[in-house]
C-alpha atoms as a PDB file:
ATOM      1  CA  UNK A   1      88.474 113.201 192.990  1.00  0.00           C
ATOM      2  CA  UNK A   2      85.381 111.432 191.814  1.00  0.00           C
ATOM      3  CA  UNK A   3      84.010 115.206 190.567  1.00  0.00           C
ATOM      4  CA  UNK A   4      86.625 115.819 188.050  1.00  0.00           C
ATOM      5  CA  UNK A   5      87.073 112.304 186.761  1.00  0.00           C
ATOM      6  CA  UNK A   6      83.368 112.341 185.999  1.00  0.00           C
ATOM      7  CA  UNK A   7      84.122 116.056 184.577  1.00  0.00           C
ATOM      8  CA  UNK A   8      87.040 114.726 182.297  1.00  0.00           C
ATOM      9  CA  UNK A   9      84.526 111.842 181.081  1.00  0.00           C
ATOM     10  CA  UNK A  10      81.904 114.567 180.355  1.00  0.00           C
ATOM     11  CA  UNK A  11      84.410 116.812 178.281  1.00  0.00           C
ATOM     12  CA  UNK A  12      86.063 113.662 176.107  1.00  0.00           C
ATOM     13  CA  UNK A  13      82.340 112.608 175.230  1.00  0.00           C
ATOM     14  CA  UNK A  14      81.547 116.618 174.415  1.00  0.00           C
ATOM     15  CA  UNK A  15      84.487 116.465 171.620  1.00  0.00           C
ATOM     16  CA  UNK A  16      84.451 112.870 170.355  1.00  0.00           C
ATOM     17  CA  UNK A  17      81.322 114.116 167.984  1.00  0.00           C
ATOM     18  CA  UNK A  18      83.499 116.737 167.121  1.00  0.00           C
ATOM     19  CA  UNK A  19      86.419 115.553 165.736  1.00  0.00           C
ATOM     20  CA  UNK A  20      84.683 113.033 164.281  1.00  0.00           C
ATOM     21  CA  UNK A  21      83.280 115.680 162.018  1.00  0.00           C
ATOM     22  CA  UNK A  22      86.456 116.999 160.645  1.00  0.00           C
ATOM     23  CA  UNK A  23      87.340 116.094 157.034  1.00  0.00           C
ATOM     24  CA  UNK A  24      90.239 113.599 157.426  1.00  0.00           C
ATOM     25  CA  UNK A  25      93.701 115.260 157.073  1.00  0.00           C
ATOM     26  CA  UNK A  26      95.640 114.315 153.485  1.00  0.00           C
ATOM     27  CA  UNK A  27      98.308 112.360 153.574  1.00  0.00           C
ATOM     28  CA  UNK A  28     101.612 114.085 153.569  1.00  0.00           C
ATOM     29  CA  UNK A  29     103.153 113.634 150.045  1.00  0.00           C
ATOM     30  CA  UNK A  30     105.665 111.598 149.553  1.00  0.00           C
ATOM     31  CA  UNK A  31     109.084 112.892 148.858  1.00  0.00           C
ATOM     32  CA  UNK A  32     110.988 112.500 145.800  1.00  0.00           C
ATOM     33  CA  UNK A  33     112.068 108.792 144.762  1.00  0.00           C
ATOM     34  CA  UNK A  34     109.630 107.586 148.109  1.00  0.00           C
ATOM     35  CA  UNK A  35     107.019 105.785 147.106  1.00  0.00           C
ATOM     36  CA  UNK A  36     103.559 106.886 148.233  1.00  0.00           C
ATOM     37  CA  UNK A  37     101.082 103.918 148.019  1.00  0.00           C
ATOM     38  CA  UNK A  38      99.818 102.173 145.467  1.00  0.00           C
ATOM     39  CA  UNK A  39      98.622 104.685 142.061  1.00  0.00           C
ATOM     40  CA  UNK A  40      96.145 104.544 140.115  1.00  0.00           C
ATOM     41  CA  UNK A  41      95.911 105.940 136.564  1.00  0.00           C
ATOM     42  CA  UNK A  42      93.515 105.443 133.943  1.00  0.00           C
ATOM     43  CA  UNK A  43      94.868 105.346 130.429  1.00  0.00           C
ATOM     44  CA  UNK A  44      93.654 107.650 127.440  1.00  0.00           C
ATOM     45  CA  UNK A  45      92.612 105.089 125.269  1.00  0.00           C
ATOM     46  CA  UNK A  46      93.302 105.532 121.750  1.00  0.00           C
ATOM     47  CA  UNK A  47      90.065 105.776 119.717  1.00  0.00           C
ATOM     48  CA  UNK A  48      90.403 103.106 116.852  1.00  0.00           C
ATOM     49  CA  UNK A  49      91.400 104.964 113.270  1.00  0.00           C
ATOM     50  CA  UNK A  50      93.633 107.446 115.954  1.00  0.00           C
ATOM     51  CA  UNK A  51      97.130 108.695 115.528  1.00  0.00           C
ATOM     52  CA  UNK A  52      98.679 106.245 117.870  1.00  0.00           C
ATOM     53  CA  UNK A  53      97.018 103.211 116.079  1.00  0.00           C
ATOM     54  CA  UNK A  54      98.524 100.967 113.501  1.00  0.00           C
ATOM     55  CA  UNK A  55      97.140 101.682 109.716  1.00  0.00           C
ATOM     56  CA  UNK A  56      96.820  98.593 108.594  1.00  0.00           C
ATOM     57  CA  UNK A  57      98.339  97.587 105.400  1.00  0.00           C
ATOM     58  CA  UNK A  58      96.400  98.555 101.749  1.00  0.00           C
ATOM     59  CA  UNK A  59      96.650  95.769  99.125  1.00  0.00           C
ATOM     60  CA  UNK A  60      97.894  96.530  96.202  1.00  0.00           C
ATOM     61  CA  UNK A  61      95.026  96.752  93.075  1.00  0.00           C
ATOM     62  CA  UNK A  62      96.609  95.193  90.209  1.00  0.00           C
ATOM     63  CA  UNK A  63      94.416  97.124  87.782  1.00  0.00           C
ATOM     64  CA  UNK A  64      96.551 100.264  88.893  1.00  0.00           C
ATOM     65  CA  UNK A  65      99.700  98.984  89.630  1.00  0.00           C
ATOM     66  CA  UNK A  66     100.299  95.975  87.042  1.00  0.00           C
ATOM     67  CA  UNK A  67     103.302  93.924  87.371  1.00  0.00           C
ATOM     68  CA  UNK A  68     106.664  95.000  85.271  1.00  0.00           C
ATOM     69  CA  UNK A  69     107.287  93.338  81.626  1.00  0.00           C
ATOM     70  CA  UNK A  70     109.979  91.312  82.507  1.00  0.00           C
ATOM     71  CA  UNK A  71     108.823  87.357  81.611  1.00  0.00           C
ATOM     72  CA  UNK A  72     110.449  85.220  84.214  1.00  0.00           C
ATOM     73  CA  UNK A  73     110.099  81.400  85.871  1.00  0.00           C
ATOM     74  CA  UNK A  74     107.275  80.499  87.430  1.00  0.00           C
ATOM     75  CA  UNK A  75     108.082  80.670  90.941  1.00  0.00           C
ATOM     76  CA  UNK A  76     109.031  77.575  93.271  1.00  0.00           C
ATOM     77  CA  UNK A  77     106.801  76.387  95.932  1.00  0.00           C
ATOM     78  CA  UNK A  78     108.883  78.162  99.038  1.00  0.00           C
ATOM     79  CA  UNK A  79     108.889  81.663  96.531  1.00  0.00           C
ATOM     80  CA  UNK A  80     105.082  81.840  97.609  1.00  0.00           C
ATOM     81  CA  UNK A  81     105.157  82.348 101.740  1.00  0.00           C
ATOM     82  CA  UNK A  82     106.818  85.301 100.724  1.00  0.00           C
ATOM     83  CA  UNK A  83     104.534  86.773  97.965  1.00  0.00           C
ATOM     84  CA  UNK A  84     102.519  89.744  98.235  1.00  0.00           C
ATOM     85  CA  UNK A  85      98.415  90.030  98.594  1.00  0.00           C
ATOM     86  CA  UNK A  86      96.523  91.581  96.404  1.00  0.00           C
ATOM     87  CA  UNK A  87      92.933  93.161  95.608  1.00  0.00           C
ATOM     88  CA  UNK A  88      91.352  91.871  92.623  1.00  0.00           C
ATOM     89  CA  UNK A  89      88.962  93.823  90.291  1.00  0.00           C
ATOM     90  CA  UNK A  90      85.862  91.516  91.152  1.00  0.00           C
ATOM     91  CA  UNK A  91      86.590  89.321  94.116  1.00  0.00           C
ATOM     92  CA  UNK A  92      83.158  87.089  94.644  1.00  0.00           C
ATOM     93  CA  UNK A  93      85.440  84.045  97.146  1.00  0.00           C
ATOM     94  CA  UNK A  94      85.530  86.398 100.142  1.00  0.00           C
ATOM     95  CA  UNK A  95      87.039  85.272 102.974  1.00  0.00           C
ATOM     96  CA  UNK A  96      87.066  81.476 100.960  1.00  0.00           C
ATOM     97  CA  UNK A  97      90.002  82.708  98.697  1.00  0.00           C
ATOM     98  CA  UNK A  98      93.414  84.278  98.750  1.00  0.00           C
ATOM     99  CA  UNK A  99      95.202  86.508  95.659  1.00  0.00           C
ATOM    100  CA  UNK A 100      99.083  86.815  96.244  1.00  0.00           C
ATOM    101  CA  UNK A 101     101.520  87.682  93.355  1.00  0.00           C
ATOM    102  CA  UNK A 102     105.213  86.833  92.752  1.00  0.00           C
ATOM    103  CA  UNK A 103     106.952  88.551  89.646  1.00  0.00           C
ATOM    104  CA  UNK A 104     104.279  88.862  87.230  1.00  0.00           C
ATOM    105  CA  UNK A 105     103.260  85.370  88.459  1.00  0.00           C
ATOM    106  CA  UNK A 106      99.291  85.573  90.152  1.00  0.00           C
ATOM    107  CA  UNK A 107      98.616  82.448  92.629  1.00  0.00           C
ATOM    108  CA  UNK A 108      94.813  82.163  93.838  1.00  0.00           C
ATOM    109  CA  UNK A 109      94.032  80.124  96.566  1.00  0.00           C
ATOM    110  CA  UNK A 110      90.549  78.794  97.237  1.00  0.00           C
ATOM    111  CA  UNK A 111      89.151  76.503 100.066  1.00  0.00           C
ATOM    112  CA  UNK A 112      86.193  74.872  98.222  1.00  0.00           C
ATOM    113  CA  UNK A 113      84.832  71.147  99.578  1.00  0.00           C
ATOM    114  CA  UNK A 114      84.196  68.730  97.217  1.00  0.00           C
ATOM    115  CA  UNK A 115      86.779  70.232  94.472  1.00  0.00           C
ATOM    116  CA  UNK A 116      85.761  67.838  91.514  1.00  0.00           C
ATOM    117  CA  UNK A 117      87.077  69.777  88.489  1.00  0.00           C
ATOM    118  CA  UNK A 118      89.352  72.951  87.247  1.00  0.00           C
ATOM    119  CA  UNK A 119      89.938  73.613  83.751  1.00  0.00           C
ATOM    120  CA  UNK A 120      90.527  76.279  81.206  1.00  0.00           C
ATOM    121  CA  UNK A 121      87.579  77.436  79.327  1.00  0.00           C
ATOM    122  CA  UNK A 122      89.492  80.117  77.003  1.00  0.00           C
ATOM    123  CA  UNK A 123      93.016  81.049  77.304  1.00  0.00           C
ATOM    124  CA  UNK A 124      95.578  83.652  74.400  1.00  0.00           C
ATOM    125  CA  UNK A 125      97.955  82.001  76.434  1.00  0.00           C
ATOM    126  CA  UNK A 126      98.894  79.043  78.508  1.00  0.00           C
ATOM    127  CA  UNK A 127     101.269  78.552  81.312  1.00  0.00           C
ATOM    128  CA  UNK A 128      98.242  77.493  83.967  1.00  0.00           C
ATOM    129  CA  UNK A 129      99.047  75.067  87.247  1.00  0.00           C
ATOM    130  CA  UNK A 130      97.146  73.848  89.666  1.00  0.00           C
ATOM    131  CA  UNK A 131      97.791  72.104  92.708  1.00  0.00           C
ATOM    132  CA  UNK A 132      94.628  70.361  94.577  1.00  0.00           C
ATOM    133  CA  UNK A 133      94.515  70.311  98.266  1.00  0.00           C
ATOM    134  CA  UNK A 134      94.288  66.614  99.785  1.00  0.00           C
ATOM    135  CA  UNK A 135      95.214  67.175 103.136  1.00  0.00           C
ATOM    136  CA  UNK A 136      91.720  67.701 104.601  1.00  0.00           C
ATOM    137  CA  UNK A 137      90.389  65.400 102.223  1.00  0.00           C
ATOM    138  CA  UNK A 138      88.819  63.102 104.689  1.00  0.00           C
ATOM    139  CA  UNK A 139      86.409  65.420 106.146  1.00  0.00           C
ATOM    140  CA  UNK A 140      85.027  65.712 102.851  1.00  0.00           C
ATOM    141  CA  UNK A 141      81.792  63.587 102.513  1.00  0.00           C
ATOM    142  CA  UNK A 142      83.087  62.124  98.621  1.00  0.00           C
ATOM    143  CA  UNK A 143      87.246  62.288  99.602  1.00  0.00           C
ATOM    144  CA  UNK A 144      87.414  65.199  97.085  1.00  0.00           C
ATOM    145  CA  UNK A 145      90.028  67.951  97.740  1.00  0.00           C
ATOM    146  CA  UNK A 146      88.922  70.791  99.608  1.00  0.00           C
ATOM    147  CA  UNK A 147      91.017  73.375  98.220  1.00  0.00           C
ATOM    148  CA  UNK A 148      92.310  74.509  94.898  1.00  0.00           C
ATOM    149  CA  UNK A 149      95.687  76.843  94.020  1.00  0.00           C
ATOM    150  CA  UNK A 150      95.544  78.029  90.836  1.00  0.00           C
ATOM    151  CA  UNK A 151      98.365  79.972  89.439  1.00  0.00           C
ATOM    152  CA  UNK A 152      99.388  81.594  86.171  1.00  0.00           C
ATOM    153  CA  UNK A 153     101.379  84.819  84.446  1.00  0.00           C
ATOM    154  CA  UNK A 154      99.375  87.958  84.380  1.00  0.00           C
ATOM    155  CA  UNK A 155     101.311  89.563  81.320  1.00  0.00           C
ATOM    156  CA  UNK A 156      99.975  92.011  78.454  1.00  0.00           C
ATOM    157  CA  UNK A 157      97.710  91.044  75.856  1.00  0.00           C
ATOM    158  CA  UNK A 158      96.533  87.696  77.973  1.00  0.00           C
ATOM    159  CA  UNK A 159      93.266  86.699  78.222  1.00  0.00           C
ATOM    160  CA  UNK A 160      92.099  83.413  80.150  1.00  0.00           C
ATOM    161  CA  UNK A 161      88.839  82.140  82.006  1.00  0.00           C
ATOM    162  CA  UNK A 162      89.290  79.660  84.366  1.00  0.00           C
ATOM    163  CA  UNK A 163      86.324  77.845  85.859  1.00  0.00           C
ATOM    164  CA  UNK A 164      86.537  75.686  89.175  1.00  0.00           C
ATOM    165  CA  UNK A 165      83.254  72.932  89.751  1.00  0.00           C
ATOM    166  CA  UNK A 166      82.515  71.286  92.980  1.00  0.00           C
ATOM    167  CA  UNK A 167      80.444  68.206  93.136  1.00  0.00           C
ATOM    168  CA  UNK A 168      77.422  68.334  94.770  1.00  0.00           C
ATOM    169  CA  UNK A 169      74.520  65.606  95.763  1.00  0.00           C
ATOM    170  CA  UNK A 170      71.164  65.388  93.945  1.00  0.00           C
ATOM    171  CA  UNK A 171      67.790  63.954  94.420  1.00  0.00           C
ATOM    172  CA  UNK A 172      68.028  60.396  95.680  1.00  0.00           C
ATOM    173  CA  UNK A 173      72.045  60.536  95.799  1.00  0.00           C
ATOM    174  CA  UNK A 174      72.469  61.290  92.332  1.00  0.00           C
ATOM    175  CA  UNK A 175      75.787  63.616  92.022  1.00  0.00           C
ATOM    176  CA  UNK A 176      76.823  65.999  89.637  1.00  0.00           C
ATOM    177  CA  UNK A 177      78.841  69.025  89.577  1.00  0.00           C
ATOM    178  CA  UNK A 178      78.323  72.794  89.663  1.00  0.00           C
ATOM    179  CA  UNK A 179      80.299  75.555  89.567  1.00  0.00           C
ATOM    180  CA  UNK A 180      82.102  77.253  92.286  1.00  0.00           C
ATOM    181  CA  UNK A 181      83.916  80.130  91.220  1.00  0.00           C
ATOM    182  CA  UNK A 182      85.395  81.450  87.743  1.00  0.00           C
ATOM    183  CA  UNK A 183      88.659  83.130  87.619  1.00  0.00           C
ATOM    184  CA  UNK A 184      88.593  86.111  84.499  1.00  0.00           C
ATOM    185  CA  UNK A 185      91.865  88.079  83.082  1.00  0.00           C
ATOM    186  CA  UNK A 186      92.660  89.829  80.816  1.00  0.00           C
ATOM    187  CA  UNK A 187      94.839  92.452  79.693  1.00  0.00           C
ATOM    188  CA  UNK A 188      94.070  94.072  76.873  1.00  0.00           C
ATOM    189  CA  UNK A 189      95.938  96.698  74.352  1.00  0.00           C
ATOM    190  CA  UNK A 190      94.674 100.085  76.132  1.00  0.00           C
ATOM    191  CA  UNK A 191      94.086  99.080  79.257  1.00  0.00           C
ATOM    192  CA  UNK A 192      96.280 100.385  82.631  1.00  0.00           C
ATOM    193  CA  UNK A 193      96.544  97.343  83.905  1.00  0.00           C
ATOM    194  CA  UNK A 194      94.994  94.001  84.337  1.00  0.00           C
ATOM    195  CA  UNK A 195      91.950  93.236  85.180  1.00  0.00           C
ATOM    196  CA  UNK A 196      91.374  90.149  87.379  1.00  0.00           C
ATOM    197  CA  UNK A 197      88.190  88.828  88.729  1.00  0.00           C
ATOM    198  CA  UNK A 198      87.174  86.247  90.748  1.00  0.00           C
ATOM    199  CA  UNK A 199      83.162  85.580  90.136  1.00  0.00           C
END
């Protein structure tokens, strides 16, 4: 009896390497509707610019597409949040300033600290407001405004420069003021369109 348990112990050690060799079985698939484990699957991502990605939106350039004829009120204050963005001809205010139009009405909003001065230099035409923005005014180092919206008609045969001056500090605290940005249009017998710049 002790002979063929020690034979038995012999033959399970002989195949133990054995089937420890063999590949692991696969997994029976699951039927229909079961559910088989947790899966795994790696997304295509879409490269950017590719046909599943969003285009995003191109601005209007007034110079080709000008605004109709039509003269109409300058629009009210809540008119704006819905007003459309536009592309300049010369935009120099980056990221610093905003072109939107309503009607034939152009609004340009700059953030600019110290805002000490806006005023018309040359105009065919008048029809200019401004509003100067006060709320941030206390983080300004001389309680200037630190924003300007500038808005006026963009209609043919205008012409208008429009110059905005911050103040800045000098040599032993002396101020003055320089300029920040000048706002150019004009639409001239000939041209397509208007041509607005922001230098």
């Amino acid at each position: 009896m002790k002979k063929l348990l020690w034979i038995g112990t012999v033959l399970l050690g002989a195949l133990a390497p054995a089937q420890a060799a063999e590949p692991p079985s696969a997994a029976p698939a699951a039927p229909d509707g079961a559910a088989g484990g947790p899966r795994v699957e790696a997304a295509a991502a879409l490269p950017d610019g590719g046909e599943g990605a969003a285009a995003a939106p191109k601005e209007r350039l007034l110079e080709e597409a000008p605004p109709a004829p039509e003269r109409t009120p300058r629009p009210q204050a809540a008119e704006w949040d819905a007003a459309e963005t536009v592309r300049l001809a010369r935009d120099r205010g980056g990221a610093a300033c905003k072109a939107r139009m309503r009607r034939e009405w152009l609004r340009i909003d700059c953030a600019t600290p110290s805002v000490a001065v806006v005023r018309t230099l040359g105009a065919s035409a008048g029809e200019e407001w401004l509003w100067l923005d006060q709320k941030n005014s206390e983080h300004d180092p001389l309680g200037l405004a630190t924003g300007v919206s500038v808005v006026f008609p963009v209609r043919h045969g205008d012409r208008r420069v429009i110059e905005i001056l911050s103040a800045t500090g000098g040599y032993r605290s002396e101020f003055g003021v320089a300029t920040t940005f000048v706002i150019s249009e004009q639409w001239l017998d000939g041209d397509a369109g208007p041509i607005v710049s922001l230098l």
